[in-house]
C-alpha atoms as a PDB file:
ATOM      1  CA  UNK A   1     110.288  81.653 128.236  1.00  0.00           C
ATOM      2  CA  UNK A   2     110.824  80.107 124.681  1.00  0.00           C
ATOM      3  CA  UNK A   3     114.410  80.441 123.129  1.00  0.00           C
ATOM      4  CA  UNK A   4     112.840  81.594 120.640  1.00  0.00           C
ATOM      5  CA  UNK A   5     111.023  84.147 121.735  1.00  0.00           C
ATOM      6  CA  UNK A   6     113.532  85.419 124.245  1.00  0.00           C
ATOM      7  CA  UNK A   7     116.014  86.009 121.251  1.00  0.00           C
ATOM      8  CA  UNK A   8     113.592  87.913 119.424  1.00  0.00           C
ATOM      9  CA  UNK A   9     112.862  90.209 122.143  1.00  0.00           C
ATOM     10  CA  UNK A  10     117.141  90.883 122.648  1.00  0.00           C
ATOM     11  CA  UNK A  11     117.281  91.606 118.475  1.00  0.00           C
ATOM     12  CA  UNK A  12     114.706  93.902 119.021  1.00  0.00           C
ATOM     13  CA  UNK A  13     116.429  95.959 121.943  1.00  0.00           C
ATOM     14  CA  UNK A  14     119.106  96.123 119.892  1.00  0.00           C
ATOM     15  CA  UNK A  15     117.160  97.115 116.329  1.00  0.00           C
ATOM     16  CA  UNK A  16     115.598  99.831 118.986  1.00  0.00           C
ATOM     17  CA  UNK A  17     119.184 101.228 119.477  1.00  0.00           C
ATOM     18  CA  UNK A  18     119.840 101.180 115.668  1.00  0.00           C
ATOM     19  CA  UNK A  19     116.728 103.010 115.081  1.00  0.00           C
ATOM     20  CA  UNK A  20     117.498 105.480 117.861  1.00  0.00           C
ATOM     21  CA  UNK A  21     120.634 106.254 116.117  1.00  0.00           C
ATOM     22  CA  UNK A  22     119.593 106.703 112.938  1.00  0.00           C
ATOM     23  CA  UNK A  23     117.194 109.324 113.739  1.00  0.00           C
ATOM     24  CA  UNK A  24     119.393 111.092 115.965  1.00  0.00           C
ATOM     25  CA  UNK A  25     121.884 111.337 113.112  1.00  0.00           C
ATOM     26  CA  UNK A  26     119.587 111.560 110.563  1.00  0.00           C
ATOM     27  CA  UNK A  27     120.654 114.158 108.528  1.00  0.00           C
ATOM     28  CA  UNK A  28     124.545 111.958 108.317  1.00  0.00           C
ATOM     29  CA  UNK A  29     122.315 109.428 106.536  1.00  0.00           C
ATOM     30  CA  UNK A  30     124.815 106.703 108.185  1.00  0.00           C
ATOM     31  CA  UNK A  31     125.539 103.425 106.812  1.00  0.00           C
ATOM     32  CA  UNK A  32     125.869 100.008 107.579  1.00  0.00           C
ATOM     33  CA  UNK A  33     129.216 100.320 109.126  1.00  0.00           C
ATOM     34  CA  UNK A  34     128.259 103.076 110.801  1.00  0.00           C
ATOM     35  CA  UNK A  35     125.969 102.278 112.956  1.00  0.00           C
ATOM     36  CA  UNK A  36     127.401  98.950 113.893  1.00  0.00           C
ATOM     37  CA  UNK A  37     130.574 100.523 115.242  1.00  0.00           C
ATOM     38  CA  UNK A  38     127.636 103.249 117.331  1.00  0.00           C
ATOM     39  CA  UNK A  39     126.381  99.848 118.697  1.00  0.00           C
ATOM     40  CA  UNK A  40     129.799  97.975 118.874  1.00  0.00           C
ATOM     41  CA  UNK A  41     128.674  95.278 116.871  1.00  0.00           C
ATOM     42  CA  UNK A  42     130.269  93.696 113.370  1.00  0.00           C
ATOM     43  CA  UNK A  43     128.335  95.093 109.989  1.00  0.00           C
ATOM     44  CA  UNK A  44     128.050  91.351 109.868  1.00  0.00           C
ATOM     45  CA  UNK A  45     126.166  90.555 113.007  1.00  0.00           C
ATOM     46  CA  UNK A  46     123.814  93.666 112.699  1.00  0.00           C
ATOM     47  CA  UNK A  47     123.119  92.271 108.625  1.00  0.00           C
ATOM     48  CA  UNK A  48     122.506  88.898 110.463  1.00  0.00           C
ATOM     49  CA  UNK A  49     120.044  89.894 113.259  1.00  0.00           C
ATOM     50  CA  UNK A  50     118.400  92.072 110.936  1.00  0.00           C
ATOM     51  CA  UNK A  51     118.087  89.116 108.660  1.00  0.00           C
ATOM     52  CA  UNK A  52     116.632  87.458 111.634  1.00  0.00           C
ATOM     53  CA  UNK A  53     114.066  89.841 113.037  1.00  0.00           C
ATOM     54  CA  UNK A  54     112.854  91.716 110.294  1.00  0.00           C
ATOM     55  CA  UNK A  55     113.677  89.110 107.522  1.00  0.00           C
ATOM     56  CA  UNK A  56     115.294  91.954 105.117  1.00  0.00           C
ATOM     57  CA  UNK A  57     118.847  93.709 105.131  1.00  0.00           C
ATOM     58  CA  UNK A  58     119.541  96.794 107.163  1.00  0.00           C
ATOM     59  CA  UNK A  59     119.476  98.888 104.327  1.00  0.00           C
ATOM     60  CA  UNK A  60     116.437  97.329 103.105  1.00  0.00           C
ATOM     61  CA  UNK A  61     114.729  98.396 106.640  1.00  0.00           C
ATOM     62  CA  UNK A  62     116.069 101.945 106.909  1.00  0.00           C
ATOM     63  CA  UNK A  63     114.563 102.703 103.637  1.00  0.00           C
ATOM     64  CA  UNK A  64     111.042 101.736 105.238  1.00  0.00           C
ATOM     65  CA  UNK A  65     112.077 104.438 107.638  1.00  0.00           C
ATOM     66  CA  UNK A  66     112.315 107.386 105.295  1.00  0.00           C
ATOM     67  CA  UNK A  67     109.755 110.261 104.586  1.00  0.00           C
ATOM     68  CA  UNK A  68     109.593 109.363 101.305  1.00  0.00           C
ATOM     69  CA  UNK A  69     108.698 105.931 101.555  1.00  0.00           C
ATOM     70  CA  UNK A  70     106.020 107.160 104.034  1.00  0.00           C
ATOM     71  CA  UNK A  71     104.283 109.551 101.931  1.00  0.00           C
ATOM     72  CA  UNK A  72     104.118 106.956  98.972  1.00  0.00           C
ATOM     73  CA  UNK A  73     101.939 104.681 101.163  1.00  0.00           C
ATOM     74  CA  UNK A  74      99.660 106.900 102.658  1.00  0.00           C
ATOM     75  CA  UNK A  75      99.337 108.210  98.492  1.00  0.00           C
ATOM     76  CA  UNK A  76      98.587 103.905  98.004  1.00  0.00           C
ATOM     77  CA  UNK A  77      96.150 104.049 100.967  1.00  0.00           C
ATOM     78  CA  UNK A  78      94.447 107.076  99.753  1.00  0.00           C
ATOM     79  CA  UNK A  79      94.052 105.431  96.287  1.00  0.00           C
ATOM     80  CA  UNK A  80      93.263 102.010  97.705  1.00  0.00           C
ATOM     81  CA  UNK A  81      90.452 103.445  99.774  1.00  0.00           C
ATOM     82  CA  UNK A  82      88.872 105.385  96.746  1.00  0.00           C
ATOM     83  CA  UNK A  83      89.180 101.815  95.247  1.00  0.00           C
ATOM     84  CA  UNK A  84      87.483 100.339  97.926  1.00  0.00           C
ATOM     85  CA  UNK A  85      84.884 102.602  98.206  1.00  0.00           C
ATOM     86  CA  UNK A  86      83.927 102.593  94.629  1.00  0.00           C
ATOM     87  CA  UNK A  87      83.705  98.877  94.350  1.00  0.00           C
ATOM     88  CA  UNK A  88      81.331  98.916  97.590  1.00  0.00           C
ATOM     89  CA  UNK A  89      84.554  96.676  99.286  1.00  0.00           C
ATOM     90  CA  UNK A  90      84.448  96.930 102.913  1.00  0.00           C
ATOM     91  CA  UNK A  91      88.155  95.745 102.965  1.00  0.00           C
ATOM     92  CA  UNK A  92      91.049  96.538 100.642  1.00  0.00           C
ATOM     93  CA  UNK A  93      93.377  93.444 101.427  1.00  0.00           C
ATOM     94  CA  UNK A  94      92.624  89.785 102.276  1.00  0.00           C
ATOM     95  CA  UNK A  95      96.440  89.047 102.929  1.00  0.00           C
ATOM     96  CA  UNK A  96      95.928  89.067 106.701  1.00  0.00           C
ATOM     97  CA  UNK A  97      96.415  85.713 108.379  1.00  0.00           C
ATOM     98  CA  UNK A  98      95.493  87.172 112.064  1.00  0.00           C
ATOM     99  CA  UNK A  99      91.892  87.757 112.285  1.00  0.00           C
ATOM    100  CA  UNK A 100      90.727  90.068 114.976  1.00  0.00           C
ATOM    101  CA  UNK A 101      87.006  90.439 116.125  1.00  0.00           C
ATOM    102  CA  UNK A 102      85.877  93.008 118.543  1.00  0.00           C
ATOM    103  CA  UNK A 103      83.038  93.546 120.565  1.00  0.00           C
ATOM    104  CA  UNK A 104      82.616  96.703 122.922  1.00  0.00           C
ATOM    105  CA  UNK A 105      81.294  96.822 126.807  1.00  0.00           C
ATOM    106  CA  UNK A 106      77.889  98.112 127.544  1.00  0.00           C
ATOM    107  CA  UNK A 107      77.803 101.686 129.067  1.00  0.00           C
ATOM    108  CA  UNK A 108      76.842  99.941 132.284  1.00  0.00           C
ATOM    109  CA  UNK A 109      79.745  97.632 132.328  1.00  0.00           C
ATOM    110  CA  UNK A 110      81.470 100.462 131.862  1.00  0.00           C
ATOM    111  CA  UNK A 111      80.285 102.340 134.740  1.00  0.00           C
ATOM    112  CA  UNK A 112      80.878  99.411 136.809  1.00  0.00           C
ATOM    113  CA  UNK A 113      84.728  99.909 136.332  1.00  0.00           C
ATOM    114  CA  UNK A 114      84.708  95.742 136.287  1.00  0.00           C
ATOM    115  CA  UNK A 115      83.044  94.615 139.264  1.00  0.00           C
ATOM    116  CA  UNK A 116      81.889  91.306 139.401  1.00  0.00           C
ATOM    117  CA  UNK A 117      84.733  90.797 136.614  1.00  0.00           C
ATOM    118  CA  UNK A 118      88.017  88.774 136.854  1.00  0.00           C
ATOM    119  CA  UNK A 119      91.140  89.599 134.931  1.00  0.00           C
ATOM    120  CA  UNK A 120      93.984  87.763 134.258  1.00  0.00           C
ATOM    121  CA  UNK A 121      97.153  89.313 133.075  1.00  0.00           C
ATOM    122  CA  UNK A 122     101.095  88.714 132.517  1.00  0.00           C
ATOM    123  CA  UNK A 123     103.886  89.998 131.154  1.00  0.00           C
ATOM    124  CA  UNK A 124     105.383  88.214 128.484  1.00  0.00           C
ATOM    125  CA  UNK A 125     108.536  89.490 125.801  1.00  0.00           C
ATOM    126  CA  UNK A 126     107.370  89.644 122.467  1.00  0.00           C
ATOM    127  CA  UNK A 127     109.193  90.853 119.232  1.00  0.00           C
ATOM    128  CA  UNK A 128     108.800  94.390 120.279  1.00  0.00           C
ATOM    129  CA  UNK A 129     110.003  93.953 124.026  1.00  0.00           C
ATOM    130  CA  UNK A 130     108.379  93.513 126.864  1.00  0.00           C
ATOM    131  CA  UNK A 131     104.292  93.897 127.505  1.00  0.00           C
ATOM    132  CA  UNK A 132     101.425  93.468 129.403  1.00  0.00           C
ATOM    133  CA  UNK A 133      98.481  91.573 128.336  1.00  0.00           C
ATOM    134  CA  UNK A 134      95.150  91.209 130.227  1.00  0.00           C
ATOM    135  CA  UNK A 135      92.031  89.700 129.551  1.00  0.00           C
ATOM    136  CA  UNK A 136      88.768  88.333 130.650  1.00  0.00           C
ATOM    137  CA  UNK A 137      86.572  85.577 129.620  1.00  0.00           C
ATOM    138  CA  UNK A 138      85.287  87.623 126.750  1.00  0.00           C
ATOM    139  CA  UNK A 139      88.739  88.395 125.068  1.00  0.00           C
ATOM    140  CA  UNK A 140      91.285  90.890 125.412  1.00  0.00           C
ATOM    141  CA  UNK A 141      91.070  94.015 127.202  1.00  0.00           C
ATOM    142  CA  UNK A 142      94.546  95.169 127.642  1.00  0.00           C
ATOM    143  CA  UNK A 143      98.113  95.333 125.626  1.00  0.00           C
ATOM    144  CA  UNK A 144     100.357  97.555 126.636  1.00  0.00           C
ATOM    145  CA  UNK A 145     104.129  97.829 126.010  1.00  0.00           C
ATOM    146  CA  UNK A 146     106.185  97.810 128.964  1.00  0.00           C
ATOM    147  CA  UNK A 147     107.379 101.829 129.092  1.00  0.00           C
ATOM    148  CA  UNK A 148     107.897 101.860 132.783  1.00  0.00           C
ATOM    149  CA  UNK A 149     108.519  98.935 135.464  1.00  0.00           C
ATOM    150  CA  UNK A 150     106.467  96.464 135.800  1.00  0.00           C
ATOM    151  CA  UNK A 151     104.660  97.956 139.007  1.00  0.00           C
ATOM    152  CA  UNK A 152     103.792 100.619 137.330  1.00  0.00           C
ATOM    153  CA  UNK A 153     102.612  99.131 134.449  1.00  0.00           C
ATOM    154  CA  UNK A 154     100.286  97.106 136.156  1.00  0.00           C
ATOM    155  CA  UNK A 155      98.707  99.674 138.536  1.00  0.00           C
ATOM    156  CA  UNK A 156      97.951 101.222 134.744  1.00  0.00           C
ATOM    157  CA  UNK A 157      95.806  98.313 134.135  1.00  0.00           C
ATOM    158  CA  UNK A 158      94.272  98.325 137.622  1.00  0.00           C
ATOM    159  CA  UNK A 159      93.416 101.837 137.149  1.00  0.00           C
ATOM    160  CA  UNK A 160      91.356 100.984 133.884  1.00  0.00           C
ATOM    161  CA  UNK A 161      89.518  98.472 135.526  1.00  0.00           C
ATOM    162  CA  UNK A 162      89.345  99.529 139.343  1.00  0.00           C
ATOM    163  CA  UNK A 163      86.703  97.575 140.518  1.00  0.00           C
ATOM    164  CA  UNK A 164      87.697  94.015 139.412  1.00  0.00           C
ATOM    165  CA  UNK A 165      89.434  90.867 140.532  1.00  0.00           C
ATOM    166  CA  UNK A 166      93.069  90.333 139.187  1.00  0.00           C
ATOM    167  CA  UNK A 167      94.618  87.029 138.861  1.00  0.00           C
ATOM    168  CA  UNK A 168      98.320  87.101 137.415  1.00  0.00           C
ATOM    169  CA  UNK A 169      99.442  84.707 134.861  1.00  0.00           C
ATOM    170  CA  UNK A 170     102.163  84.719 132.978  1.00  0.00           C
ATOM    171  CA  UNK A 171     102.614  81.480 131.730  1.00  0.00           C
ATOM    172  CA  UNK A 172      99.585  82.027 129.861  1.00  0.00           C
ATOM    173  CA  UNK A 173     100.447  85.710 128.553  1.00  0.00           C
ATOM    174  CA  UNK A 174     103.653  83.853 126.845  1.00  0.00           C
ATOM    175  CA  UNK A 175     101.244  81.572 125.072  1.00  0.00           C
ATOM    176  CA  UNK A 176      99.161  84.639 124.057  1.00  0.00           C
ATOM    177  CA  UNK A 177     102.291  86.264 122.383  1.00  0.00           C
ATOM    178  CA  UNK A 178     102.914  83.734 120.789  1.00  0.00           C
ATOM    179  CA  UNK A 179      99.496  83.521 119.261  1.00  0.00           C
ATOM    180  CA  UNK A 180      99.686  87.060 118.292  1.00  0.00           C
ATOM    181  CA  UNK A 181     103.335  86.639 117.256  1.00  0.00           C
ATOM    182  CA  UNK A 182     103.685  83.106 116.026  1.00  0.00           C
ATOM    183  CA  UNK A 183     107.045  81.875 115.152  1.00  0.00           C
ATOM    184  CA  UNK A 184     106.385  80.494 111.923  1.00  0.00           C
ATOM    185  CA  UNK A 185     103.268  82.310 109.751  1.00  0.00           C
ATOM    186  CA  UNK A 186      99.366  80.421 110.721  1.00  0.00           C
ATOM    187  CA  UNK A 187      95.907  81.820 111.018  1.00  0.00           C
ATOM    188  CA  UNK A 188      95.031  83.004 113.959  1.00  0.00           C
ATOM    189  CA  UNK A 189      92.549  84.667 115.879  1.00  0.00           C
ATOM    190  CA  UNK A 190      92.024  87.480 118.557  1.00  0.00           C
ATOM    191  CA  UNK A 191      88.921  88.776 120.305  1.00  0.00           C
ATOM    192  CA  UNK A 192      88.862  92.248 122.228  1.00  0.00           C
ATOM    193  CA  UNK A 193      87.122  93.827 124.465  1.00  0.00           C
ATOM    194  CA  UNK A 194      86.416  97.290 123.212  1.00  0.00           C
ATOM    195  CA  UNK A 195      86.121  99.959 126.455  1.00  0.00           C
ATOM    196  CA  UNK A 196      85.442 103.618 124.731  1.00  0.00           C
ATOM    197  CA  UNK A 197      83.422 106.003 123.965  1.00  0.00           C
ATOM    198  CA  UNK A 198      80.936 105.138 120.941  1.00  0.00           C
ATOM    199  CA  UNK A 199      82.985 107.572 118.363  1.00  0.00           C
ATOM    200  CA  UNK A 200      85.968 106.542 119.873  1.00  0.00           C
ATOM    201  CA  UNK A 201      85.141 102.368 119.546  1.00  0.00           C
ATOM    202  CA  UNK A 202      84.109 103.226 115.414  1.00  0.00           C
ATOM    203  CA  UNK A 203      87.856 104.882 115.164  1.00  0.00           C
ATOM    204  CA  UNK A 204      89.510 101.846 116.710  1.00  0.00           C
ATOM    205  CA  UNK A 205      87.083  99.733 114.543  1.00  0.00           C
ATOM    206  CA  UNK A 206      88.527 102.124 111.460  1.00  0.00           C
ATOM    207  CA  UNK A 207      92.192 101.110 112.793  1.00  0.00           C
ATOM    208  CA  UNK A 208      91.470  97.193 112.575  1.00  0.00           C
ATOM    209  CA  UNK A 209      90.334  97.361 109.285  1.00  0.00           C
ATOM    210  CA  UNK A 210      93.525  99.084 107.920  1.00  0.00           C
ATOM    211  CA  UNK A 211      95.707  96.897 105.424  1.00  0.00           C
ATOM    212  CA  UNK A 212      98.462  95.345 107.393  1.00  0.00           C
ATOM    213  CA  UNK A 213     102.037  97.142 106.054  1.00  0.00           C
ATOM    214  CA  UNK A 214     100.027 100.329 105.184  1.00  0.00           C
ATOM    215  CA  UNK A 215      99.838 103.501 106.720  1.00  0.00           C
ATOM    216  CA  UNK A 216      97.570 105.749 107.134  1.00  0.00           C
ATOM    217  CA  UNK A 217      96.748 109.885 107.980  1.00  0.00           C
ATOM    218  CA  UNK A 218      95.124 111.512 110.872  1.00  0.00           C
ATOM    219  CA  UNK A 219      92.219 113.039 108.132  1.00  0.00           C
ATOM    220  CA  UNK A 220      92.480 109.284 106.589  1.00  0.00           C
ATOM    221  CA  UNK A 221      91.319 108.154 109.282  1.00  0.00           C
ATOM    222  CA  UNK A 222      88.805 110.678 110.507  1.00  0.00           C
ATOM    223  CA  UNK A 223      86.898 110.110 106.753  1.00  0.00           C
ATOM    224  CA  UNK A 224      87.289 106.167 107.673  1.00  0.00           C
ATOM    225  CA  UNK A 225      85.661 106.793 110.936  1.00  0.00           C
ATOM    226  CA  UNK A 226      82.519 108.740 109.542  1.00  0.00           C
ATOM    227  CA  UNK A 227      83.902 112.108 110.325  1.00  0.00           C
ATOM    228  CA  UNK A 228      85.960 113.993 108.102  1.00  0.00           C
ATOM    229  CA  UNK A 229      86.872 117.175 110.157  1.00  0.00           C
ATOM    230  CA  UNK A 230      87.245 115.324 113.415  1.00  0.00           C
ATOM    231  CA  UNK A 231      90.675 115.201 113.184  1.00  0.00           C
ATOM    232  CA  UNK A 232      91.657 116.107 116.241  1.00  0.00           C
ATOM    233  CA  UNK A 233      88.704 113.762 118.271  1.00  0.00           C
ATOM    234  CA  UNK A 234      90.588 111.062 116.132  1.00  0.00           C
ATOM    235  CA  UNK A 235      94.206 111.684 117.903  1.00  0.00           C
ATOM    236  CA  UNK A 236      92.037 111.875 121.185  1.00  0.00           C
ATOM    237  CA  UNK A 237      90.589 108.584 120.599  1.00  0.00           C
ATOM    238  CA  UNK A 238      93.973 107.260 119.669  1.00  0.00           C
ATOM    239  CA  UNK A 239      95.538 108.368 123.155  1.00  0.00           C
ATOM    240  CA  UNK A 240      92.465 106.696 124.619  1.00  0.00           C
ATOM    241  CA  UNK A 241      93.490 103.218 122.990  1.00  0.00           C
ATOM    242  CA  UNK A 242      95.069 100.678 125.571  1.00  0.00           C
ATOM    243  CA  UNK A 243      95.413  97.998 123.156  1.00  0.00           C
ATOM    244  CA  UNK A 244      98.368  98.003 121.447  1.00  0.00           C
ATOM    245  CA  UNK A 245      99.591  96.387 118.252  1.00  0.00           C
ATOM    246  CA  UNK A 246      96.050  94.405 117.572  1.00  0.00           C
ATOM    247  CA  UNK A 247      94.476  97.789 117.417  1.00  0.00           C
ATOM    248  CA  UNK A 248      97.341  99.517 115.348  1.00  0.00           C
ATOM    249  CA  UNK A 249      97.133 103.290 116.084  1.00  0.00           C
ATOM    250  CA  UNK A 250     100.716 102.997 115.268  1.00  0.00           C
ATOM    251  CA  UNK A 251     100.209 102.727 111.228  1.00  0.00           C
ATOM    252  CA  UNK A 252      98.470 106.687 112.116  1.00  0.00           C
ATOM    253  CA  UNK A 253     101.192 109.112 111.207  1.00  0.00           C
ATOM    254  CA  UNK A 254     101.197 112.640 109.769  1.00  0.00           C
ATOM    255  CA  UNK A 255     100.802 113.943 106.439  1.00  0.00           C
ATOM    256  CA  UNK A 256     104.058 114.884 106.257  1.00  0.00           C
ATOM    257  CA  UNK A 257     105.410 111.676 105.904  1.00  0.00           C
ATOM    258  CA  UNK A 258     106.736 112.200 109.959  1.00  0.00           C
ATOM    259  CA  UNK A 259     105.691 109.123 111.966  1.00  0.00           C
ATOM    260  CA  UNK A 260     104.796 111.184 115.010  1.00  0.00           C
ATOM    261  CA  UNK A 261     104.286 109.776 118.739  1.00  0.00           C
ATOM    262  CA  UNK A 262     103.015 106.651 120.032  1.00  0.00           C
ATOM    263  CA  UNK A 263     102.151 106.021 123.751  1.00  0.00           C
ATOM    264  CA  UNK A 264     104.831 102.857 123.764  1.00  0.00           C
ATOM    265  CA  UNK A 265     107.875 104.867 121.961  1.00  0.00           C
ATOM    266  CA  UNK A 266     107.993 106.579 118.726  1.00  0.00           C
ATOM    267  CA  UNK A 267     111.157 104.376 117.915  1.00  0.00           C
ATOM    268  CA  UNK A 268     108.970 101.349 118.951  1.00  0.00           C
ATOM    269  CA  UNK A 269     106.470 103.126 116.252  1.00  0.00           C
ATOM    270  CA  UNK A 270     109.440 103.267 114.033  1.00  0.00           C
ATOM    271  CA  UNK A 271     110.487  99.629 113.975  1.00  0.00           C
ATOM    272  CA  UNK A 272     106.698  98.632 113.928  1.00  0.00           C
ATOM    273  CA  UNK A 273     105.779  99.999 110.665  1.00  0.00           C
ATOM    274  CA  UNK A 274     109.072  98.496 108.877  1.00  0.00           C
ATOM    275  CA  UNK A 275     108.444  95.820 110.387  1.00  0.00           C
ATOM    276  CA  UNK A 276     104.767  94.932 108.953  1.00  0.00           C
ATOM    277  CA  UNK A 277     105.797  97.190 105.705  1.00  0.00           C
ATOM    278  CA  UNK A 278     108.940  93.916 105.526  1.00  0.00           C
ATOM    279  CA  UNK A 279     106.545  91.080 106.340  1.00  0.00           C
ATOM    280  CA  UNK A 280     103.639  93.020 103.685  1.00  0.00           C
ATOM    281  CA  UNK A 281     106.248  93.257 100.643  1.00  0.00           C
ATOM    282  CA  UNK A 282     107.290  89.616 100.988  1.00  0.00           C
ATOM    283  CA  UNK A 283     104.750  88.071  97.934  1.00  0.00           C
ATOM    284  CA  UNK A 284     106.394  84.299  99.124  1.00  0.00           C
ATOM    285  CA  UNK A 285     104.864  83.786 102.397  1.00  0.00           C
ATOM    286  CA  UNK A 286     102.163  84.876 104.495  1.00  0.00           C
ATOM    287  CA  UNK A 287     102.185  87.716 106.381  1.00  0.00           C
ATOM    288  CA  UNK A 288     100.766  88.144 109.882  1.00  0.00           C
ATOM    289  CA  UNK A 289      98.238  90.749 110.098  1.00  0.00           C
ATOM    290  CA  UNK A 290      95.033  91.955 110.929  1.00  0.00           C
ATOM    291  CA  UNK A 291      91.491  92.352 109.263  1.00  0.00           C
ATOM    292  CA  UNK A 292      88.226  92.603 111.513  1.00  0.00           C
ATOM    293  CA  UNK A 293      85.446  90.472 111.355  1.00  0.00           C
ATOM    294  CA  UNK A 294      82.071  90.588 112.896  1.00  0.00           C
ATOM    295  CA  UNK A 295      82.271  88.937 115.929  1.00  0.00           C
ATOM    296  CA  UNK A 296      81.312  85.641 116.363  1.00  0.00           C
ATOM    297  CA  UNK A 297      79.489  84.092 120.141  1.00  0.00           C
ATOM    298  CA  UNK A 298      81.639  85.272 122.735  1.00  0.00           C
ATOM    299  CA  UNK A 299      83.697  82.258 123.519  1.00  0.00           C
ATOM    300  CA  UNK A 300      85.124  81.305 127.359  1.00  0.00           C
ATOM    301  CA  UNK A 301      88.745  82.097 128.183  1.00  0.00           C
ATOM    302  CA  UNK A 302      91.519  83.878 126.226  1.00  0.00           C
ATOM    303  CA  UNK A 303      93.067  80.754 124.747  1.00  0.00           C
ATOM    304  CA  UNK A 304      89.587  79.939 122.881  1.00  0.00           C
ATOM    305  CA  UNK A 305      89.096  84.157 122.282  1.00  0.00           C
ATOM    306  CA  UNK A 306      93.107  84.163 121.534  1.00  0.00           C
ATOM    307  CA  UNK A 307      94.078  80.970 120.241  1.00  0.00           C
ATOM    308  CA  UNK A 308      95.906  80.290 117.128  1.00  0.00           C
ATOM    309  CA  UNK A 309      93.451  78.500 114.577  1.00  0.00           C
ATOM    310  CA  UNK A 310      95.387  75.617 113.622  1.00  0.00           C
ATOM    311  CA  UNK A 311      92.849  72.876 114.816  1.00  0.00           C
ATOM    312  CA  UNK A 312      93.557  72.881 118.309  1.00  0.00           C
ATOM    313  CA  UNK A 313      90.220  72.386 120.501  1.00  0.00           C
ATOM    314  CA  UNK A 314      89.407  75.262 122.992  1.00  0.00           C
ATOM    315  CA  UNK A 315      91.360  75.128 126.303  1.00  0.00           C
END
């Protein structure tokens, strides 16, 4: 794998720790010092990889972890959105520099469970550890955190899909991540493969179109979606989602300012959200997000539905 890319993924097992600690011991409200001695690292080399991964200070990072902070932004989404909607926007934010289009299977494709269909898949590490991507010709179907071995992880996939032909690759997952993860900040773009129910497909839809570094409520979300008291059909639909990251049902937390569950780790939720929130606040640079378009012509293969969009020719 990439050097670079293999470091990223060891900061974040060890920014996973820190986070672990500080919500065990959040009442302490520990310090720098802290929770480098917990980890049995210097307060200089946890300052440094924090510099590194999340490109702002420890302290700078915890604070993105905080209640407060939490219920401030869904209070901006909640005015951005009344913004949006009274300007007849579809969008609130044209920061994002990862474009992702979507396109959902027929009901008989569906039923089919993906026969006459071949996916590839792979693990790769990416800045959030380990995961599983999978895809078809069409784009994406698949991104998963690895939670469990990698065995198990893929018989998840299989089980989504049970009726198609798998092809492992994971040379070409690494090349994926780092499309979806680039090293340095480019435009990109993703296409998925939406597999849901039709209310469930206009909630992930609803998810895409949130402003990268935002976050945003359960009854946000279920007004976003066309259906105010559907609430709990929205946390159903969320379960249902087997696309991590690209369709963020991690920016979905509570109205108490508590960032609630998430299928691949709530600490994984955790360092997710400060770390878009980081990359969002930084007015220098880009920072690499996602906004949905409509989609375009399916194109052929993941590295023309995935590819970064820096000029290259599809391949």
């Amino acid at each position: 794998m990439p050097p670079e890319t293999d470091a990223r993924t060891r900061q974040y097992a060890l920014v996973a720790r820190a986070i672990a600690y500080i919500r065990e011991n959040a009442r302490q409200q520990p310090g720098l010092d802290r929770i480098a001695a917990a980890l049995h690292v210097s307060p200089f080399h946890l300052q440094r990889l924090f510099a590194e991964w999340a490109g702002i200070s420890p302290k700078r990072f915890l604070q993105y972890l905080t209640k407060e902070y939490a219920k401030a932004q869904l209070r901006a989404s909640r005015d951005m959105l009344s913004v949006s909607e009274s300007a007849g926007l579809s969008s609130t934010s044209r920061l994002h520099d990862l474009m992702v289009s979507c396109e959902a299977m027929t009901p008989g494709e569906i039923k089919a469970g993906g026969r006459d269909l071949e996916i590839a898949y792979g693990f790769a590490c990416s800045p959030f550890g380990e995961a599983i991507i999978g895809w078809t010709g069409r784009g994406i179907c698949h991104f998963a955190f690895s939670v469990a071995a990698q065995d198990a992880m893929t018989a998840e996939l299989v089980a989504c899909w049970p009726n198609a032909r798998f092809r492992r690759d994971d040379a070409q997952t690494r090349r994926v991540v780092q499309d979806i993860f680039p090293a340095r900040p480019g435009r990109g773009r993703v296409h998925l493969v939406l597999r849901g129910t039709n209310f469930q497909i206009k909630v992930w839809e609803a998810l895409i179109h949130t402003e990268f570094g935002r976050v945003i409520s359960y009854q946000q979300l279920a007004e976003r979606s066309g259906c105010p008291r559907a609430q709990r059909a929205v946390g159903t639909a969320l379960a249902a989602n087997h696309i991590a990251f690209l369709i963020p049902c991690h920016r979905v937390i509570r109205e108490s300012g508590d960032t609630g569950d998430y299928r691949w780790g709530a600490d994984r939720k955790r360092a997710l959200l400060a770390w878009e929130a980081a990359r969002a606040d930084r007015p220098c640079e880009p920072s690499p997000a996602i906004q949905r378009t409509r989609p375009a012509e399916p194109e052929t293969g993941v590295r023309a539905a995935a590819r970064a969009d820096r000029g290259d020719e599809p391949g």
